[in-house]
C-alpha atoms as a PDB file:
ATOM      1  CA  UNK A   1       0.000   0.000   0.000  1.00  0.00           C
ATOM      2  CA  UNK A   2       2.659   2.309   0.787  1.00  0.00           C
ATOM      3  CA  UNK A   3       4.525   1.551  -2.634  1.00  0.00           C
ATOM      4  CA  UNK A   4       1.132   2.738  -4.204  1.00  0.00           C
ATOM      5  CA  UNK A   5       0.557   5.860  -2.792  1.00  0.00           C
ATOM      6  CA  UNK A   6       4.524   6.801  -3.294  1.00  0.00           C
ATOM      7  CA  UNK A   7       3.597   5.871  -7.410  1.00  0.00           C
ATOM      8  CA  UNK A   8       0.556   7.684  -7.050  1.00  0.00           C
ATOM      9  CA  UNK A   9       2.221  11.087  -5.822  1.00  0.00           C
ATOM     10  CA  UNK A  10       5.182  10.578  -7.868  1.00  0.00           C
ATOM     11  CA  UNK A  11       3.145  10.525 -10.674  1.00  0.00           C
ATOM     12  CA  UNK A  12       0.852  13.310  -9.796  1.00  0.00           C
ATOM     13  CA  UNK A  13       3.685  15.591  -8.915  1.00  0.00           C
ATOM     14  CA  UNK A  14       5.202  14.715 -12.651  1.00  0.00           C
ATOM     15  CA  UNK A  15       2.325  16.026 -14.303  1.00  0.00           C
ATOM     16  CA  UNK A  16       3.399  19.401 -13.517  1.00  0.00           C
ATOM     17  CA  UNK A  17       6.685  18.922 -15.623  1.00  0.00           C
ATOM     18  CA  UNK A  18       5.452  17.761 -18.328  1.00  0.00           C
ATOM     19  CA  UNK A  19       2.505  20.326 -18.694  1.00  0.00           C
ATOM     20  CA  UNK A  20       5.966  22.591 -18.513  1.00  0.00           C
ATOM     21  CA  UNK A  21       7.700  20.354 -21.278  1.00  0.00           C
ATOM     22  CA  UNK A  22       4.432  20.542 -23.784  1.00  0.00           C
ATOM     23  CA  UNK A  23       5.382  24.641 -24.761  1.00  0.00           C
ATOM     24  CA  UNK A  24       3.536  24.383 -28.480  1.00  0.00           C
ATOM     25  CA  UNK A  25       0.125  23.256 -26.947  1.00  0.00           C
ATOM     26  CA  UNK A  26      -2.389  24.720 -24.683  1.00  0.00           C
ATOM     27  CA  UNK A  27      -3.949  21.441 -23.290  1.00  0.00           C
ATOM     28  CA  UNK A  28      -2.577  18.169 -22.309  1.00  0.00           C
ATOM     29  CA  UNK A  29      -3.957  15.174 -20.224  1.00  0.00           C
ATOM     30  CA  UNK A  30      -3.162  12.305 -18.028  1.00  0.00           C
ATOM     31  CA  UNK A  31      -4.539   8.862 -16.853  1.00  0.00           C
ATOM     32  CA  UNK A  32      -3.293   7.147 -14.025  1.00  0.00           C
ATOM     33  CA  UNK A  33      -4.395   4.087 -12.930  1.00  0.00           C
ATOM     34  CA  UNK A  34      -5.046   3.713  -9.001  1.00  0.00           C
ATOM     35  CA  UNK A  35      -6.077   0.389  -8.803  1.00  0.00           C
ATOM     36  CA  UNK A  36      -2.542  -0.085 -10.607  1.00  0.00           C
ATOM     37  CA  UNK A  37      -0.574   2.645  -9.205  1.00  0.00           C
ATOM     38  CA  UNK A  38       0.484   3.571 -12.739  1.00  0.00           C
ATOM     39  CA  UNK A  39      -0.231   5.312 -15.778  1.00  0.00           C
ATOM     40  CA  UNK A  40      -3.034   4.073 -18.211  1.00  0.00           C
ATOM     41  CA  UNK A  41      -1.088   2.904 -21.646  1.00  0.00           C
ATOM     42  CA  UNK A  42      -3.322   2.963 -25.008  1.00  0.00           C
ATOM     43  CA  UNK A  43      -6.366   4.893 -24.058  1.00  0.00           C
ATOM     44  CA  UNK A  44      -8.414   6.719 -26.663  1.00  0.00           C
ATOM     45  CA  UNK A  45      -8.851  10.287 -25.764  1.00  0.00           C
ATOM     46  CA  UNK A  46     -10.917  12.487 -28.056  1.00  0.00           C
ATOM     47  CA  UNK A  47     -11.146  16.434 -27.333  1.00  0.00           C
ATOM     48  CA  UNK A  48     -14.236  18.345 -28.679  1.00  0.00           C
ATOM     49  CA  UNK A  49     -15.171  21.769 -28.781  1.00  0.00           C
ATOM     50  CA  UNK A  50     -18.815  23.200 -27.798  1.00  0.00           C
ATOM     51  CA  UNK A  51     -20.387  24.625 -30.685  1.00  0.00           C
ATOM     52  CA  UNK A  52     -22.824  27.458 -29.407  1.00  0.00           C
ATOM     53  CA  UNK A  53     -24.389  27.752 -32.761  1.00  0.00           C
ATOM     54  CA  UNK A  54     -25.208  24.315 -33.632  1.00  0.00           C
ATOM     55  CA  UNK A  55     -25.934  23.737 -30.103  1.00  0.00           C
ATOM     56  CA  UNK A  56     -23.144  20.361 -30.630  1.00  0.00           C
ATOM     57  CA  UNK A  57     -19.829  19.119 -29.713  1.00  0.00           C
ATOM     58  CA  UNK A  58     -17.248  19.227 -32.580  1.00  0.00           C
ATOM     59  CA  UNK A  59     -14.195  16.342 -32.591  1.00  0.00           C
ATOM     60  CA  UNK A  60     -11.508  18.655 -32.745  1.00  0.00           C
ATOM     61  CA  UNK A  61      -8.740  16.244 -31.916  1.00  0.00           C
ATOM     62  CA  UNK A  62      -7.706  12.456 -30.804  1.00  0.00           C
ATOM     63  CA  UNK A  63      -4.749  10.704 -29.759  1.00  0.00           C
ATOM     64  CA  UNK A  64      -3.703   7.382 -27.650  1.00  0.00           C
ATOM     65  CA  UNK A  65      -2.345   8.228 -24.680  1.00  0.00           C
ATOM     66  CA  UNK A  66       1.690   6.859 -24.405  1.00  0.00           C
ATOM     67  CA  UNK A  67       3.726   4.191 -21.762  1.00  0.00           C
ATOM     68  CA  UNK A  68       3.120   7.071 -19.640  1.00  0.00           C
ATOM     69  CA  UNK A  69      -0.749   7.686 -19.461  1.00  0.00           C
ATOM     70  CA  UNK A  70      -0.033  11.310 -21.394  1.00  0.00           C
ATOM     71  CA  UNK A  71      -1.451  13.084 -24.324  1.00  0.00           C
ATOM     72  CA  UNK A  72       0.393  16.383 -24.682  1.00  0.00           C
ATOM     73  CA  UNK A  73      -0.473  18.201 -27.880  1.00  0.00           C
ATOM     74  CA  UNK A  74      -4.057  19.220 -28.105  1.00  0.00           C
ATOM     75  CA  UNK A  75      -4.535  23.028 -29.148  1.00  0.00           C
ATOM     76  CA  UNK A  76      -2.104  24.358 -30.672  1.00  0.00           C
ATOM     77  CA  UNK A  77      -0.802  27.633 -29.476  1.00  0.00           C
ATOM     78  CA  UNK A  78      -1.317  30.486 -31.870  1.00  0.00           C
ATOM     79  CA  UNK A  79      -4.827  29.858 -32.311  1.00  0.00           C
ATOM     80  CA  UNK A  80      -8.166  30.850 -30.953  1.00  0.00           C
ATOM     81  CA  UNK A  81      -8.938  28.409 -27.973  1.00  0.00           C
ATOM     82  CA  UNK A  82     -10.846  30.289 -25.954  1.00  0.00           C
ATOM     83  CA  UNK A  83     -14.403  27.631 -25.148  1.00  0.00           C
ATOM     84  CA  UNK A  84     -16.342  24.892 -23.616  1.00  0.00           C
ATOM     85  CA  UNK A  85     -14.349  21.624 -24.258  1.00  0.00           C
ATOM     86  CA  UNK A  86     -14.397  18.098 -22.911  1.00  0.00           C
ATOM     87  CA  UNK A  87     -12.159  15.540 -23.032  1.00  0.00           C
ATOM     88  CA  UNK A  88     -13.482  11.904 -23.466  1.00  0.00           C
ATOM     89  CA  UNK A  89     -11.680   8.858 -22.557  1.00  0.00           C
ATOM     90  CA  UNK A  90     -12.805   5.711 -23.781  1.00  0.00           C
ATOM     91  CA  UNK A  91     -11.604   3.728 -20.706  1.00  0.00           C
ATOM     92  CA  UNK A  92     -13.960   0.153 -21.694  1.00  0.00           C
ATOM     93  CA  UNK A  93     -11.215  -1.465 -23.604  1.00  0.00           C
ATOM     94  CA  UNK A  94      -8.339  -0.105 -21.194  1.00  0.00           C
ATOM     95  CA  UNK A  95      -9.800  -2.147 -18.087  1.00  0.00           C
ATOM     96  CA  UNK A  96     -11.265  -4.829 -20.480  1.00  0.00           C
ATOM     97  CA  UNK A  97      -7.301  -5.474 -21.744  1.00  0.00           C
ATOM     98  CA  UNK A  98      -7.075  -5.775 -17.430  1.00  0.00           C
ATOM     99  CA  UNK A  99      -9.617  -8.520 -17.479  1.00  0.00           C
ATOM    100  CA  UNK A 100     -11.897  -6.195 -15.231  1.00  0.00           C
ATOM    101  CA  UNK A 101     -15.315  -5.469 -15.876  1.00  0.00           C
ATOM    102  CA  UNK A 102     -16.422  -1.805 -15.264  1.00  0.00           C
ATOM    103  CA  UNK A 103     -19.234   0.500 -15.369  1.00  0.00           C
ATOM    104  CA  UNK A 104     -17.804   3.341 -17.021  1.00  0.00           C
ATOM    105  CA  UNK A 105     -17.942   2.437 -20.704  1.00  0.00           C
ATOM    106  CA  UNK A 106     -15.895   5.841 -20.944  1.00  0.00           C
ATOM    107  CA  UNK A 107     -15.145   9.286 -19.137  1.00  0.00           C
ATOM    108  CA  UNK A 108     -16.083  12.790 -20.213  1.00  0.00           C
ATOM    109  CA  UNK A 109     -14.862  16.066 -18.844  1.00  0.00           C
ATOM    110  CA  UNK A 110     -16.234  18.938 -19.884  1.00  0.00           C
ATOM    111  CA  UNK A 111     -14.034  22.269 -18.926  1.00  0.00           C
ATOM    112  CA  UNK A 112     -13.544  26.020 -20.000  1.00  0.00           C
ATOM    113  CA  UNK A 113     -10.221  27.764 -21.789  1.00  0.00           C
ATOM    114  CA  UNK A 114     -10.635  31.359 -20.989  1.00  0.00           C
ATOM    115  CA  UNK A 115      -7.572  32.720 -21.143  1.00  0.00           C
ATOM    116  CA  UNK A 116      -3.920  31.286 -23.112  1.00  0.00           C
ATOM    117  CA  UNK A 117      -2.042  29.397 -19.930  1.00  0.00           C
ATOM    118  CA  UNK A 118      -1.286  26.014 -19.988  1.00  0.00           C
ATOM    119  CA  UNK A 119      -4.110  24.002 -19.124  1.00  0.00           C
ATOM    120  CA  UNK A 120      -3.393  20.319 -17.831  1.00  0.00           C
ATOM    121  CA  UNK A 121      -7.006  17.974 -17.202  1.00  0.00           C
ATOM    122  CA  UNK A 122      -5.573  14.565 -15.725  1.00  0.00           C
ATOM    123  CA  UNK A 123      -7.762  12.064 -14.707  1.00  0.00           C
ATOM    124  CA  UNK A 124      -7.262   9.044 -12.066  1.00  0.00           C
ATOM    125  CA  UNK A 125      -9.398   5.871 -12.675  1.00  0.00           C
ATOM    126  CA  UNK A 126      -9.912   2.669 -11.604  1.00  0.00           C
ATOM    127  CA  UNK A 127     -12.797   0.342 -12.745  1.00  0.00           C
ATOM    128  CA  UNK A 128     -15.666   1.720 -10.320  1.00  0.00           C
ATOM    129  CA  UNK A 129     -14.380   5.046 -10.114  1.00  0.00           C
ATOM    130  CA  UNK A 130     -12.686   8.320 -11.233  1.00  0.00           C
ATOM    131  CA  UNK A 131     -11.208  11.710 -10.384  1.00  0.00           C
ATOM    132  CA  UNK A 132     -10.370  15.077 -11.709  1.00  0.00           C
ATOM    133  CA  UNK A 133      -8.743  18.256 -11.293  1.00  0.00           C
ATOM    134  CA  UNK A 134      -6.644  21.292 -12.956  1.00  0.00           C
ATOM    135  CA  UNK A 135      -3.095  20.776 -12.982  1.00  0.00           C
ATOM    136  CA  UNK A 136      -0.828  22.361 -13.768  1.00  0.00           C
END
């Protein structure tokens, strides 16, 4: 148990550095795995944009997240990001590959850019549960 939380806060504490490292992009995102203690490998994550015309989220972007649970180039500095976005993380075939059933077929957080920082949106999972927060 002890080795777990040590990964867990290691890992948290990381995500600050590499929001730092990811200079060209506005938004980047992380999964770690709790019931694992480490980061979630091969996850879809799709990012769409509100679109207060049509009413509709647009796919604006979608990548697998790497050996280290991150996806670090969505937006693109130098252009308009300012809007409603969420992030959706198809997490069925991540815990399926784990031979564990769970009840979240896949995980959507919706959030606002409204200004040009850095903004970091890691989630922590496991297969009856999940977190989030603003990094940094």
């Amino acid at each position: 148990m002890k080795k777990l939380i040590i990964v867990i806060l290691t890992s948290l504490l990381n995500t600050g550095v590499f929001a730092e490292e990811s200079g060209n992009y506005q938004l980047s995102t992380h999964i770690l795995d709790i019931s694992e203690g480490a980061p979630a490998e091969n996850v879809i994550v799709s990012l769409y944009k509100y679109d207060f015309e049509n009413l509709d989220w647009e796919l604006v972007d979608k990548a697998l997240t790497g050996k280290n649970g991150r996806v670090g180039e969505f937006l693109p500095y130098g252009q308009k990001n300012y809007g409603a976005y969420k992030l959706r993380f198809e997490t069925e075939e991540y815990f399926k590959s784990r031979n564990l059933h769970s009840i979240y077929p896949y995980i959507e957080v919706a959030f606002k850019i409204e200004d040009t920082v850095h903004y970091h949106i890691p989630i922590t999972v496991s297969a009856n549960g999940y977190s989030t927060y603003r990094g940094n």
